[in-house]
PDB file of N, CA and C in Angstrom:
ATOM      1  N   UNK A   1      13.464  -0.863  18.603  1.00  0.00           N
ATOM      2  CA  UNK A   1      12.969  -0.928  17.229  1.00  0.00           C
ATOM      3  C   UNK A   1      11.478  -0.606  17.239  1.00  0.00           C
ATOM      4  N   UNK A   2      11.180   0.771  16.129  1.00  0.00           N
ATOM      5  CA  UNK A   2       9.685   0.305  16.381  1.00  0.00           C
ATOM      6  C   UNK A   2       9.043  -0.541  15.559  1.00  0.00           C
ATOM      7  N   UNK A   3       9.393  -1.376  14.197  1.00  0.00           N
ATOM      8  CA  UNK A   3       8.639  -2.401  13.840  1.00  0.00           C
ATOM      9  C   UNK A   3       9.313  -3.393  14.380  1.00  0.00           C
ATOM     10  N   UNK A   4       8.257  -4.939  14.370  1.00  0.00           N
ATOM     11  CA  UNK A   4       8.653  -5.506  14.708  1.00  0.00           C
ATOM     12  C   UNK A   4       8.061  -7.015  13.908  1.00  0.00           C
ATOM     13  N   UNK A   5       8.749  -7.930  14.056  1.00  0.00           N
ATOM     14  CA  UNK A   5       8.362  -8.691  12.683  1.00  0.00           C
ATOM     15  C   UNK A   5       6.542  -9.757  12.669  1.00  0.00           C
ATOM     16  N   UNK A   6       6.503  -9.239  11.707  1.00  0.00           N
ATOM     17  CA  UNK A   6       4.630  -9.726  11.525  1.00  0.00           C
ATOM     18  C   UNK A   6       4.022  -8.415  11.212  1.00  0.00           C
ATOM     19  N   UNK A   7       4.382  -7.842  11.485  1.00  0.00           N
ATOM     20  CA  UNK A   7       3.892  -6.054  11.356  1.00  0.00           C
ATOM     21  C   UNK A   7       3.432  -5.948   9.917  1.00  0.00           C
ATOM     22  N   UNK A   8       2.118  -5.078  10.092  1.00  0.00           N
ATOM     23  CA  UNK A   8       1.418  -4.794   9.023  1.00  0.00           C
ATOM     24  C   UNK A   8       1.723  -3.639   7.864  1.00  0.00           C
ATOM     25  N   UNK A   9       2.356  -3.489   7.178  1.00  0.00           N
ATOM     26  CA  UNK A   9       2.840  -2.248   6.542  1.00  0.00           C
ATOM     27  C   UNK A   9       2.087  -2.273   5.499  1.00  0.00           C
ATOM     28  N   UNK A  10       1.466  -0.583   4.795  1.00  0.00           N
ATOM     29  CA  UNK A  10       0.906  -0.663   3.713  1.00  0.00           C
ATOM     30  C   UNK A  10       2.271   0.713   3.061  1.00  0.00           C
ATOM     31  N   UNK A  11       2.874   0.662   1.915  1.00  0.00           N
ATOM     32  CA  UNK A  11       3.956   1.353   1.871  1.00  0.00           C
ATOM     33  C   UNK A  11       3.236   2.484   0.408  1.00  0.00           C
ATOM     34  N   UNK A  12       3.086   3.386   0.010  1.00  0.00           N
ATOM     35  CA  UNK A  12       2.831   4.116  -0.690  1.00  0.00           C
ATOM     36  C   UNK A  12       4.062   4.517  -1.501  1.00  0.00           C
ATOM     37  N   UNK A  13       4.249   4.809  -2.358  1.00  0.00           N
ATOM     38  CA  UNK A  13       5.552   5.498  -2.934  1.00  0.00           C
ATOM     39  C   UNK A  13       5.439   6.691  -3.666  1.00  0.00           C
ATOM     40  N   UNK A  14       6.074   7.505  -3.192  1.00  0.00           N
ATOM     41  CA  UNK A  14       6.068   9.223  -2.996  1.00  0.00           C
ATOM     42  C   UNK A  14       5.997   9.119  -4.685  1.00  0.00           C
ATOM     43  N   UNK A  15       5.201  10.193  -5.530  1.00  0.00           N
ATOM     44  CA  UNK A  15       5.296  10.827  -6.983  1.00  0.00           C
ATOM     45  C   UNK A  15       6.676  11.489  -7.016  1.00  0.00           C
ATOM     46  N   UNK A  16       7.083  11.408  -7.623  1.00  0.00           N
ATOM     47  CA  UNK A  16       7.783  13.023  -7.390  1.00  0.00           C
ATOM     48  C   UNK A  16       7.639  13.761  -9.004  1.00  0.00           C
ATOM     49  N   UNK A  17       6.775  13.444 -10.068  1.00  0.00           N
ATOM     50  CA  UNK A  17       6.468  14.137 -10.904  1.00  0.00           C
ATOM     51  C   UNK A  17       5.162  13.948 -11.042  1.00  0.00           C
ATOM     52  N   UNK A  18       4.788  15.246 -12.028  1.00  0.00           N
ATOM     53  CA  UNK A  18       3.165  15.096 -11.856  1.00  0.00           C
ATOM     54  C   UNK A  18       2.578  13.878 -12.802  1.00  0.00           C
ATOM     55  N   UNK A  19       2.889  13.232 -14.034  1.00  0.00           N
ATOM     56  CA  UNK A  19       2.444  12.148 -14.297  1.00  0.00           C
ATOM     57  C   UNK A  19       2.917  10.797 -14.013  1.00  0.00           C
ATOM     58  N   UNK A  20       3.838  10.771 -12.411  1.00  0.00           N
ATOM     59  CA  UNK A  20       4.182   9.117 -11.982  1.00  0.00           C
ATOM     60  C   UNK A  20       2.710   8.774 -11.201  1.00  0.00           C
ATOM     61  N   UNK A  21       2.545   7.291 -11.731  1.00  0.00           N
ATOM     62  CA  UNK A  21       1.511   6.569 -11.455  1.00  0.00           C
ATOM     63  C   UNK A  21       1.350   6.550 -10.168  1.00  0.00           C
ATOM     64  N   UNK A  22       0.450   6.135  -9.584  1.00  0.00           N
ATOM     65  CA  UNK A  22       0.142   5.544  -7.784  1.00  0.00           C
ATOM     66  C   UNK A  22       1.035   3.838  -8.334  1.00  0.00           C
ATOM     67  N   UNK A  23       1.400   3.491  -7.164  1.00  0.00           N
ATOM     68  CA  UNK A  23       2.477   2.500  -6.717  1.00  0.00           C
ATOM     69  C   UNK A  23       2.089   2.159  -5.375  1.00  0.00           C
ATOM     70  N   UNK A  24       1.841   0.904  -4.719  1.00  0.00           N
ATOM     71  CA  UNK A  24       1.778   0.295  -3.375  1.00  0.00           C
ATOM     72  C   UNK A  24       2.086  -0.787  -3.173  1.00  0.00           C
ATOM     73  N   UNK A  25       2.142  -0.660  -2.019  1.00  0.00           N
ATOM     74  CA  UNK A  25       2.520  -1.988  -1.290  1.00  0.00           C
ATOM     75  C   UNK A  25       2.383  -2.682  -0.199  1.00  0.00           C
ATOM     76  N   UNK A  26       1.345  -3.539   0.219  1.00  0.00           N
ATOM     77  CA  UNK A  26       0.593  -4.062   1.232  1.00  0.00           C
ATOM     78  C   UNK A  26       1.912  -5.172   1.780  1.00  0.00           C
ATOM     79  N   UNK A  27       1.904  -5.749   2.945  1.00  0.00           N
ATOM     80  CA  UNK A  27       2.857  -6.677   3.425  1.00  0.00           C
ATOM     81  C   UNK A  27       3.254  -6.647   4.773  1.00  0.00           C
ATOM     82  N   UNK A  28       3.782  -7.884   5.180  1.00  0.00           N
ATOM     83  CA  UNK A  28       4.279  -7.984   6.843  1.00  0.00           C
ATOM     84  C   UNK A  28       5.477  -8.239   6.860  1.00  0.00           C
ATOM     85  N   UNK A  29       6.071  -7.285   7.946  1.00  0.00           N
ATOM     86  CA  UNK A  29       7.438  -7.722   7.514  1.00  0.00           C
ATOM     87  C   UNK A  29       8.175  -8.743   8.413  1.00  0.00           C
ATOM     88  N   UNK A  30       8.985  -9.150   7.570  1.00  0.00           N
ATOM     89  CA  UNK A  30      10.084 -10.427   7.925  1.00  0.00           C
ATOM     90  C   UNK A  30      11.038 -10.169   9.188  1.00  0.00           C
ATOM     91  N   UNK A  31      12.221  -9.187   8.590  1.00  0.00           N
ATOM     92  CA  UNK A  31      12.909  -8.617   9.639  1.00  0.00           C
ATOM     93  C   UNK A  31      13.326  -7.052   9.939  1.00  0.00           C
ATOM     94  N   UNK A  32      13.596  -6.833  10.622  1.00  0.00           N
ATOM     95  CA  UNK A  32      14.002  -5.573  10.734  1.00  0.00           C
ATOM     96  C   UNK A  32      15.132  -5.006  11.088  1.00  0.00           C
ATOM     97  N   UNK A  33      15.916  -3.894  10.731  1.00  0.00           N
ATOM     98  CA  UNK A  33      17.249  -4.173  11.398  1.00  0.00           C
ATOM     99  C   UNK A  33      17.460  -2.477  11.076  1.00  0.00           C
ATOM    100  N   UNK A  34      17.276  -1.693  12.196  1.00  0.00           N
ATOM    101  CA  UNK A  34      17.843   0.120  11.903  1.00  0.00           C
ATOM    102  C   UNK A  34      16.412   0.312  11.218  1.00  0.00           C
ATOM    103  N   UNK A  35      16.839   1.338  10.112  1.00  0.00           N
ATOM    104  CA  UNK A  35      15.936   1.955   9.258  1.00  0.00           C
ATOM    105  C   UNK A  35      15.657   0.594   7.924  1.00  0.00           C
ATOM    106  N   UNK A  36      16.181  -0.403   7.975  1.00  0.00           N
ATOM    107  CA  UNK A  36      16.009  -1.436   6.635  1.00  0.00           C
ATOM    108  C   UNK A  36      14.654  -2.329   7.469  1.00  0.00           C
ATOM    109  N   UNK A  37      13.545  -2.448   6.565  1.00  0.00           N
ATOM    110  CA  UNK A  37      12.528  -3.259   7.033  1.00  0.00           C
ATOM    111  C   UNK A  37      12.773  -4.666   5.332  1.00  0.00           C
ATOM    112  N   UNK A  38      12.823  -4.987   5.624  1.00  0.00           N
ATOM    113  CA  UNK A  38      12.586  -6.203   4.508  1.00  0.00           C
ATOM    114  C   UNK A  38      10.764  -7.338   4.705  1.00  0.00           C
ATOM    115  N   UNK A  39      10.275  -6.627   3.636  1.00  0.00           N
ATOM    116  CA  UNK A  39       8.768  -7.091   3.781  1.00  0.00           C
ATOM    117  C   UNK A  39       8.057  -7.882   2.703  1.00  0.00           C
ATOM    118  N   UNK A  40       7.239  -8.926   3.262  1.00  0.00           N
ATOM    119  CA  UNK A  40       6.974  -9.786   1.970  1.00  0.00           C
ATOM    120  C   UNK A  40       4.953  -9.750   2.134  1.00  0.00           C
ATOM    121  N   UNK A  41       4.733  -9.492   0.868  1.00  0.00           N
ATOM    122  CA  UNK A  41       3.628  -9.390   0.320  1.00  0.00           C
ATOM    123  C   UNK A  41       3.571  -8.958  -1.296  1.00  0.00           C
ATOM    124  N   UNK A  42       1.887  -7.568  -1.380  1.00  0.00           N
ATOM    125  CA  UNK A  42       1.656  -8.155  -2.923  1.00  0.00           C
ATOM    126  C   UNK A  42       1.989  -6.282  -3.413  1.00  0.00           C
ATOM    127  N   UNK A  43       2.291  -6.142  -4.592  1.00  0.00           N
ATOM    128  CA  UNK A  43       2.252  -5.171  -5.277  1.00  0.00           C
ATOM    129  C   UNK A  43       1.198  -4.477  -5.791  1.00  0.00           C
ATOM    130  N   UNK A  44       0.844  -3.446  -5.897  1.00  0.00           N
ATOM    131  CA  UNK A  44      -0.339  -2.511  -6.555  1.00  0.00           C
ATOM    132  C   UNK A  44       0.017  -1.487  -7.501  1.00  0.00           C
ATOM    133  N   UNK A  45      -0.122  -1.631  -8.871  1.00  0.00           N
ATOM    134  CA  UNK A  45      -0.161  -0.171 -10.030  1.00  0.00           C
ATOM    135  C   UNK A  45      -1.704   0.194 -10.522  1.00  0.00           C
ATOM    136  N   UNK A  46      -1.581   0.999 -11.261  1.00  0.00           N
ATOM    137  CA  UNK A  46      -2.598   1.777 -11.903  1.00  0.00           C
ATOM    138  C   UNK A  46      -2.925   0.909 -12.767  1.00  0.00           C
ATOM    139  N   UNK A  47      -3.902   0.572 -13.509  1.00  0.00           N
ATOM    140  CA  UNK A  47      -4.491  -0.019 -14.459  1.00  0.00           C
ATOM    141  C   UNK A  47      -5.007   1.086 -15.824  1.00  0.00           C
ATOM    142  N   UNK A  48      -3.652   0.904 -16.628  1.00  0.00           N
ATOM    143  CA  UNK A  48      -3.983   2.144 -17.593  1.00  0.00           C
ATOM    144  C   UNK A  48      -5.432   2.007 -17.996  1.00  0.00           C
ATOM    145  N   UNK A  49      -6.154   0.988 -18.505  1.00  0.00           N
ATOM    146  CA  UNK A  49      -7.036   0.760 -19.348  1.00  0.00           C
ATOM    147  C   UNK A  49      -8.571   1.175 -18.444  1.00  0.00           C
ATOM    148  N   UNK A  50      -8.099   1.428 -17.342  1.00  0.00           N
ATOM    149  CA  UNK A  50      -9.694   1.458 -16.483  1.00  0.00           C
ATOM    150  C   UNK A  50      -9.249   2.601 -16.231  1.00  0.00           C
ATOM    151  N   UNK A  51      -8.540   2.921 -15.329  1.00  0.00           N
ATOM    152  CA  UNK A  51      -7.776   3.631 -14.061  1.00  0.00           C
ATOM    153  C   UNK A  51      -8.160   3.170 -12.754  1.00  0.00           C
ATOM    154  N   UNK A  52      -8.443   2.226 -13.022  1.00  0.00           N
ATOM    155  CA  UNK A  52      -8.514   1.086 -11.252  1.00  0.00           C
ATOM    156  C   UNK A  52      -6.825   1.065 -10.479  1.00  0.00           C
ATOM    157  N   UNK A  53      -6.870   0.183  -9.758  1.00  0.00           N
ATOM    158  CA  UNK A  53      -5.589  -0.005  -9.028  1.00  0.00           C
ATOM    159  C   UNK A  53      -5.674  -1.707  -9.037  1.00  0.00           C
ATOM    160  N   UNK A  54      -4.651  -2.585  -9.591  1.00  0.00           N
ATOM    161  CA  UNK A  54      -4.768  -3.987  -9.907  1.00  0.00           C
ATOM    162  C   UNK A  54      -3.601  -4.493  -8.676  1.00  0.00           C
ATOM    163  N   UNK A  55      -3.558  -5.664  -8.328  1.00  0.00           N
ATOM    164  CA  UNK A  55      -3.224  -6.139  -7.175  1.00  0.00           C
ATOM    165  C   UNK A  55      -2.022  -7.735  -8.219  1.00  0.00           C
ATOM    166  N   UNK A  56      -1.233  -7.256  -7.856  1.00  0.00           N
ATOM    167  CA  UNK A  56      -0.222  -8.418  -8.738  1.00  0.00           C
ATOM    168  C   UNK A  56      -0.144  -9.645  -8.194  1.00  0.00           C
ATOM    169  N   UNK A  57      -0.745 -10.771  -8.779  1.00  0.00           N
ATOM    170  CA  UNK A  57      -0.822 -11.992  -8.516  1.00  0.00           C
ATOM    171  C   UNK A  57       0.202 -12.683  -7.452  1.00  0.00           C
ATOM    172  N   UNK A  58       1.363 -12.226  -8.002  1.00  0.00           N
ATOM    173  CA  UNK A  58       2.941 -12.949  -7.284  1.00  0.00           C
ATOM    174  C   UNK A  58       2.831 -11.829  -5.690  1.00  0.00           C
ATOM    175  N   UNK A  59       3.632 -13.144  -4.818  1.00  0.00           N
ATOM    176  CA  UNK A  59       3.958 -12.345  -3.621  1.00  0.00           C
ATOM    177  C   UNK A  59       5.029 -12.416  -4.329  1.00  0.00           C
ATOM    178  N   UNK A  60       5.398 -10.940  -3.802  1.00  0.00           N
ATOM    179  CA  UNK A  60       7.177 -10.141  -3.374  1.00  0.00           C
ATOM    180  C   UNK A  60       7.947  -9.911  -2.269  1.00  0.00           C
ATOM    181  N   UNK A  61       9.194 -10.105  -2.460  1.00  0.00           N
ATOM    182  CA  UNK A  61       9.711  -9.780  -1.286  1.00  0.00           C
ATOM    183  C   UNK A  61      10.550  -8.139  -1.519  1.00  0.00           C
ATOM    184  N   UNK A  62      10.439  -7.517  -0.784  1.00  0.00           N
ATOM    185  CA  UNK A  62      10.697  -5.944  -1.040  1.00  0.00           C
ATOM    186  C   UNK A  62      11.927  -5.767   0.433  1.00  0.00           C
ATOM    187  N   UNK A  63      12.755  -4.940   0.220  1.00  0.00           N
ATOM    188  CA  UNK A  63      13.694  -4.164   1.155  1.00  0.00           C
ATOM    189  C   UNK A  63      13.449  -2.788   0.861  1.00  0.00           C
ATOM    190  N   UNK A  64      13.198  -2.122   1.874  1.00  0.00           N
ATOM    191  CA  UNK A  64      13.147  -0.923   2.215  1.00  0.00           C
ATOM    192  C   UNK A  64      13.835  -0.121   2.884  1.00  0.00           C
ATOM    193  N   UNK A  65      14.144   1.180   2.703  1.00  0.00           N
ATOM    194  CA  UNK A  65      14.609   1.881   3.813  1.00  0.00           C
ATOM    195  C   UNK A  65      13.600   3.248   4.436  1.00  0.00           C
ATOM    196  N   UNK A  66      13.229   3.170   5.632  1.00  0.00           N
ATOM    197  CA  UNK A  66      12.646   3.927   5.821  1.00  0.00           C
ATOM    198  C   UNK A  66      13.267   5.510   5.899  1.00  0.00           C
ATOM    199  N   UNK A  67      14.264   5.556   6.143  1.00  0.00           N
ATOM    200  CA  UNK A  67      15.263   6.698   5.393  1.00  0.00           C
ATOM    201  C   UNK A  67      14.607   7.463   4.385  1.00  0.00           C
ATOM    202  N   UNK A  68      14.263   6.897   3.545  1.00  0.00           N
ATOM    203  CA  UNK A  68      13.951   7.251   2.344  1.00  0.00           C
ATOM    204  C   UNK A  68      12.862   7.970   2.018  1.00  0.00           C
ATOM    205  N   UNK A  69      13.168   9.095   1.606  1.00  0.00           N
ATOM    206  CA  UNK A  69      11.993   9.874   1.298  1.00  0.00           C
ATOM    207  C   UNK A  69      10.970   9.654   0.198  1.00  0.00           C
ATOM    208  N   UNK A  70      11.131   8.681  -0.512  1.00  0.00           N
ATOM    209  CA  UNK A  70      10.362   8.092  -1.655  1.00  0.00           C
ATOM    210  C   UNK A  70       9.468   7.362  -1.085  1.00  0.00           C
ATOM    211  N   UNK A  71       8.902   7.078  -0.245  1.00  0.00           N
ATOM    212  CA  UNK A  71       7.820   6.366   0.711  1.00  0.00           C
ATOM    213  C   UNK A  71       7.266   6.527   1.260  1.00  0.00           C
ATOM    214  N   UNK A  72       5.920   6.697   1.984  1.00  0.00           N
ATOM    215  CA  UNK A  72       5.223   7.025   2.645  1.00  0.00           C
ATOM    216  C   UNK A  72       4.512   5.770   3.285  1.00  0.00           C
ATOM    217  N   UNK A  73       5.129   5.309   4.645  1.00  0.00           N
ATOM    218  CA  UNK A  73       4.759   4.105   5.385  1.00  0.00           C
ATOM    219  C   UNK A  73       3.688   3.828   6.376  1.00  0.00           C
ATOM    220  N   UNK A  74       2.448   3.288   6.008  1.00  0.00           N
ATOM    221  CA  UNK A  74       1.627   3.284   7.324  1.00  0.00           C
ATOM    222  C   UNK A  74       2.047   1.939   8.005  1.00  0.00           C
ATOM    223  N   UNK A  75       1.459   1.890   9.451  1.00  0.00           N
ATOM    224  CA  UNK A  75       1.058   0.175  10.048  1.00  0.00           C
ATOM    225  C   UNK A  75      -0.160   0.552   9.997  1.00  0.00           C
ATOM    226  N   UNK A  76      -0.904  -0.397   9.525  1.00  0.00           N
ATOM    227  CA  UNK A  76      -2.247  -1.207   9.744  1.00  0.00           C
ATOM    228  C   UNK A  76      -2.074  -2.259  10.861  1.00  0.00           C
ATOM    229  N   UNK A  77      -3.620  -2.669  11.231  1.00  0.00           N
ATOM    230  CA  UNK A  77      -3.683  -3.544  12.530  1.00  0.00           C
ATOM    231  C   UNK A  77      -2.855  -5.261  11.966  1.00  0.00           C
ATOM    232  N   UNK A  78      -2.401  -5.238  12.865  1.00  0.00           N
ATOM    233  CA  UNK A  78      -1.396  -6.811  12.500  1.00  0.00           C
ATOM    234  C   UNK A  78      -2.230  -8.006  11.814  1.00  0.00           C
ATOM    235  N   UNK A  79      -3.889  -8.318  12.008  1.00  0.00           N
ATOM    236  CA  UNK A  79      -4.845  -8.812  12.260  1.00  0.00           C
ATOM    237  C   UNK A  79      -4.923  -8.852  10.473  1.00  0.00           C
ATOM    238  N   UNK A  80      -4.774  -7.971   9.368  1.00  0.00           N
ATOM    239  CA  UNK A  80      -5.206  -7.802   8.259  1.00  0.00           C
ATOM    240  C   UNK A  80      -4.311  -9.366   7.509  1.00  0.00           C
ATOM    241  N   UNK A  81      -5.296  -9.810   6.863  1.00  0.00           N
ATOM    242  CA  UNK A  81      -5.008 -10.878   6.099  1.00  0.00           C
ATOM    243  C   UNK A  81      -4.335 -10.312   4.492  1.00  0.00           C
ATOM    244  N   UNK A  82      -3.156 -10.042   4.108  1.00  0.00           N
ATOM    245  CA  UNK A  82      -2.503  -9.257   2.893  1.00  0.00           C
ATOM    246  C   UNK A  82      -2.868  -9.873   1.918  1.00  0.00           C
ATOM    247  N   UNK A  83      -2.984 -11.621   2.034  1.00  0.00           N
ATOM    248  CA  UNK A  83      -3.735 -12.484   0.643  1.00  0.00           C
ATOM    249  C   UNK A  83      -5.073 -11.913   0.536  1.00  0.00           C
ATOM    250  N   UNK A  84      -5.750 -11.828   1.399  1.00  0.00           N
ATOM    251  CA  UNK A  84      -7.066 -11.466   0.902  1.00  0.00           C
ATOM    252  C   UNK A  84      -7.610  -9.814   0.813  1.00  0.00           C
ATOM    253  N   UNK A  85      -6.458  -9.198   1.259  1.00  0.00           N
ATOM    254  CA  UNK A  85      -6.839  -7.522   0.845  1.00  0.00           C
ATOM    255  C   UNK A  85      -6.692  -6.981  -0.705  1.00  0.00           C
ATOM    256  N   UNK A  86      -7.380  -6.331  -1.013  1.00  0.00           N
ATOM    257  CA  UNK A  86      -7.318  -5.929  -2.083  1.00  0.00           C
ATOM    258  C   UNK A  86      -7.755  -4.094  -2.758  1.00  0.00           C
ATOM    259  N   UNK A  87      -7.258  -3.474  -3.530  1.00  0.00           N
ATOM    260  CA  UNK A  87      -7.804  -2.380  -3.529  1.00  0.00           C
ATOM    261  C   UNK A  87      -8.975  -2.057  -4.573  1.00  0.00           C
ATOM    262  N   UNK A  88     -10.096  -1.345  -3.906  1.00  0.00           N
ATOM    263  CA  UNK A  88     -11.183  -1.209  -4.876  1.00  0.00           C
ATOM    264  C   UNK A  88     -11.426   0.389  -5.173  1.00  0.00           C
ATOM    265  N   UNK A  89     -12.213  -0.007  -6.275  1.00  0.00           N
ATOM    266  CA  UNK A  89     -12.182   1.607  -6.783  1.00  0.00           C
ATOM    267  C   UNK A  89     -13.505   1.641  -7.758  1.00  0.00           C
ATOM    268  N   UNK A  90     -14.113   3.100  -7.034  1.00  0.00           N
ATOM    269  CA  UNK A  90     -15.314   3.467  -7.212  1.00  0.00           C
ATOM    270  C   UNK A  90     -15.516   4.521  -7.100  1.00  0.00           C
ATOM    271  N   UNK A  91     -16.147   5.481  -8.258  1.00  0.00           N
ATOM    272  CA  UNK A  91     -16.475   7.033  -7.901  1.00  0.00           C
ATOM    273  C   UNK A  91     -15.390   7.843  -7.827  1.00  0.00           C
ATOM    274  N   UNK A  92     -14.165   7.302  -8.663  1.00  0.00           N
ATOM    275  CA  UNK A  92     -13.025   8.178  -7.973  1.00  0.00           C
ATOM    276  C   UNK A  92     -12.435   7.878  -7.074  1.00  0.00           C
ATOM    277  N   UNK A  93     -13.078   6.886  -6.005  1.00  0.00           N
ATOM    278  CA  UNK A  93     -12.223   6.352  -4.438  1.00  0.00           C
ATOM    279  C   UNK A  93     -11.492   4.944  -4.577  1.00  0.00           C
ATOM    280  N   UNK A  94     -10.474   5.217  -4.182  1.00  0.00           N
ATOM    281  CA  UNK A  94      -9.510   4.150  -3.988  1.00  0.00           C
ATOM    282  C   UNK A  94      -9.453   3.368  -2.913  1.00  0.00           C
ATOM    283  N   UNK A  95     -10.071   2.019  -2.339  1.00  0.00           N
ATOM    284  CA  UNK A  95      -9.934   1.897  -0.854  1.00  0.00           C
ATOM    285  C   UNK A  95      -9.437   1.059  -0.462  1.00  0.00           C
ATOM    286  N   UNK A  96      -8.502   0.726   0.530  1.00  0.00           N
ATOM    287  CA  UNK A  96      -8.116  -0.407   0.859  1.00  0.00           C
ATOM    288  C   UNK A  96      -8.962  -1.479   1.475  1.00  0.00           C
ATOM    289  N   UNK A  97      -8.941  -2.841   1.169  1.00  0.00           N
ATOM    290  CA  UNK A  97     -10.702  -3.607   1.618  1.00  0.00           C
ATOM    291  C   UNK A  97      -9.423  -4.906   1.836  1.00  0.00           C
ATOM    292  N   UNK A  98     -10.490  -5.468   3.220  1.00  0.00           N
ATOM    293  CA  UNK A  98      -9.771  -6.810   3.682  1.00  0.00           C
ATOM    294  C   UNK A  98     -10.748  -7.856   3.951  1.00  0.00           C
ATOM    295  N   UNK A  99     -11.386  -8.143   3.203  1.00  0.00           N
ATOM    296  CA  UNK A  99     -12.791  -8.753   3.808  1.00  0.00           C
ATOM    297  C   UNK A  99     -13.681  -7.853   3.088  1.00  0.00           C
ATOM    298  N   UNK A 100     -14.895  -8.130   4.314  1.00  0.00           N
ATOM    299  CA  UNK A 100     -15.723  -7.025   4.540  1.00  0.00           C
ATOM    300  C   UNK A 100     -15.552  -5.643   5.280  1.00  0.00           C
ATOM    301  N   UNK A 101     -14.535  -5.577   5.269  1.00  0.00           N
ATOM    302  CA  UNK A 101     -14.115  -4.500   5.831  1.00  0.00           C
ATOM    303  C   UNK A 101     -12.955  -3.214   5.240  1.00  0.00           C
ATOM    304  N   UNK A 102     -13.123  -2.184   5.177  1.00  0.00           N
ATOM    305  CA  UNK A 102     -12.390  -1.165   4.522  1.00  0.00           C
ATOM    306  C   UNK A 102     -11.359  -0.291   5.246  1.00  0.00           C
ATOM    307  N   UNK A 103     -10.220  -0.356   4.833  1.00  0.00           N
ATOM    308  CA  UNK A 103      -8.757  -0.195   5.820  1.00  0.00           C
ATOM    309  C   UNK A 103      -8.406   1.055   5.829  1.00  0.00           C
ATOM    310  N   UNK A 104      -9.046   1.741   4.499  1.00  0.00           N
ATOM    311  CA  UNK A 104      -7.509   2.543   4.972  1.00  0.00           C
ATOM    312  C   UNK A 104      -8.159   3.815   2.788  1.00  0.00           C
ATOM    313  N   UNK A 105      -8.843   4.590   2.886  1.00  0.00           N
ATOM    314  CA  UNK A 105      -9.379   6.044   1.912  1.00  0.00           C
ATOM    315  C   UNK A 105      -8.063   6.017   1.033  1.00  0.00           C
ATOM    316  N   UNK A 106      -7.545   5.806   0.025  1.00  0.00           N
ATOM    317  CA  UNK A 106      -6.618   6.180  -0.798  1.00  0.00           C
ATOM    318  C   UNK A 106      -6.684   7.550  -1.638  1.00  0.00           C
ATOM    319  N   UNK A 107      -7.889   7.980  -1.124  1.00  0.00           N
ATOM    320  CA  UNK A 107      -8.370   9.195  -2.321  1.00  0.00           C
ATOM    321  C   UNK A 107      -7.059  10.113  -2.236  1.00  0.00           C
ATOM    322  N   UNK A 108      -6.941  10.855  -3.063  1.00  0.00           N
ATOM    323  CA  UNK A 108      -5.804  12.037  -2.913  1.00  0.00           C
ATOM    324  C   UNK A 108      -6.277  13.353  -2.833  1.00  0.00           C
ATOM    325  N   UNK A 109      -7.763  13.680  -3.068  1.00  0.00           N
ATOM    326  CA  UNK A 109      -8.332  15.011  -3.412  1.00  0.00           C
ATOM    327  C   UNK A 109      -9.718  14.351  -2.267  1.00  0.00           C
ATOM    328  N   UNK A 110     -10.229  15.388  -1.270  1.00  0.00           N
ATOM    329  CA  UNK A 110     -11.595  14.714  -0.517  1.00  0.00           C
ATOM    330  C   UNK A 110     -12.645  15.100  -1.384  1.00  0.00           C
ATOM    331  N   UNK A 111     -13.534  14.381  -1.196  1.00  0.00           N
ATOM    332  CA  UNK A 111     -14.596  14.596  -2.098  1.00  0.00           C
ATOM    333  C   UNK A 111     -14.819  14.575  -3.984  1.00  0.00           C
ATOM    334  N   UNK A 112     -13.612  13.564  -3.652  1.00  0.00           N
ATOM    335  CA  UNK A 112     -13.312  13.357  -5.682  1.00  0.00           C
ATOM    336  C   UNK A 112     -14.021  14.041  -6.038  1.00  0.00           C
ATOM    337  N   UNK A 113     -13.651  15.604  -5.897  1.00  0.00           N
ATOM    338  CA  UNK A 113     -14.070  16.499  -6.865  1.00  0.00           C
ATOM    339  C   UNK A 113     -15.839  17.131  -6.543  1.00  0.00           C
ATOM    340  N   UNK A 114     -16.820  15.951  -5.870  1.00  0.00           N
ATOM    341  CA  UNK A 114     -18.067  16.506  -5.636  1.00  0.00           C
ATOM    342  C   UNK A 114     -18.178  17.169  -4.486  1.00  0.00           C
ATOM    343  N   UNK A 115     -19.077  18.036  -4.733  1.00  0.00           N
ATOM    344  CA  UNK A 115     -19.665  19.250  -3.344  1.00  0.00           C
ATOM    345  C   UNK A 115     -21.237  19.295  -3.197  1.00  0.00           C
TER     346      UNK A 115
END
């Protein structure tokens, strides 16, 4: 197996049209079994009213299949605390932040646009 349980997953979920929102999902997972990871942590959407990325109060528990082409799965270091990560956004940049520390560029375009 290559996950294995405690594992850090940050899960992205593929667009597949041009106006579906950004969607994420920070979390460690529980168990694993084949391509099914079942992972518990917090949810992330778009924030129509800003265009920030808001972090949903409730933990979730999520099943996945990595099968699935609707996903795009990183590991992050096991070490990341998921209660206290959060995503910030500035200038156009989306970033993943765990602390004082910044995980992981969400931008989709480099250089939001400046040269």
């Amino acid at each position: 197996m290559i996950l294995e349980t405690g594992d850090t997953l940050f899960v992205s979920h593929r667009r597949m049209f041009e106006r579906d929102e950004a969607r994420y999902f920070l979390g460690k997972t529980i168990s694993c079994d084949g391509p099914i990871v079942k992972v518990i942590g917090y949810s992330f959407v778009r924030d129509l009213a800003n265009g920030g990325i808001l972090k949903k109060e409730e933990r979730r528990i999520k099943i996945l299949s990595l099968d699935s082409p609707g996903y795009i799965v990183y590991q992050l270091p096991g070490d990341i605390d998921v209660d206290a990560a959060d995503i910030k956004c500035d200038d156009g940049e989306a970033v993943l932040h765990e602390g004082g520390r910044g995980l992981m560029n969400l931008a989709e375009r480099t250089h939001c646009g400046h040269f």
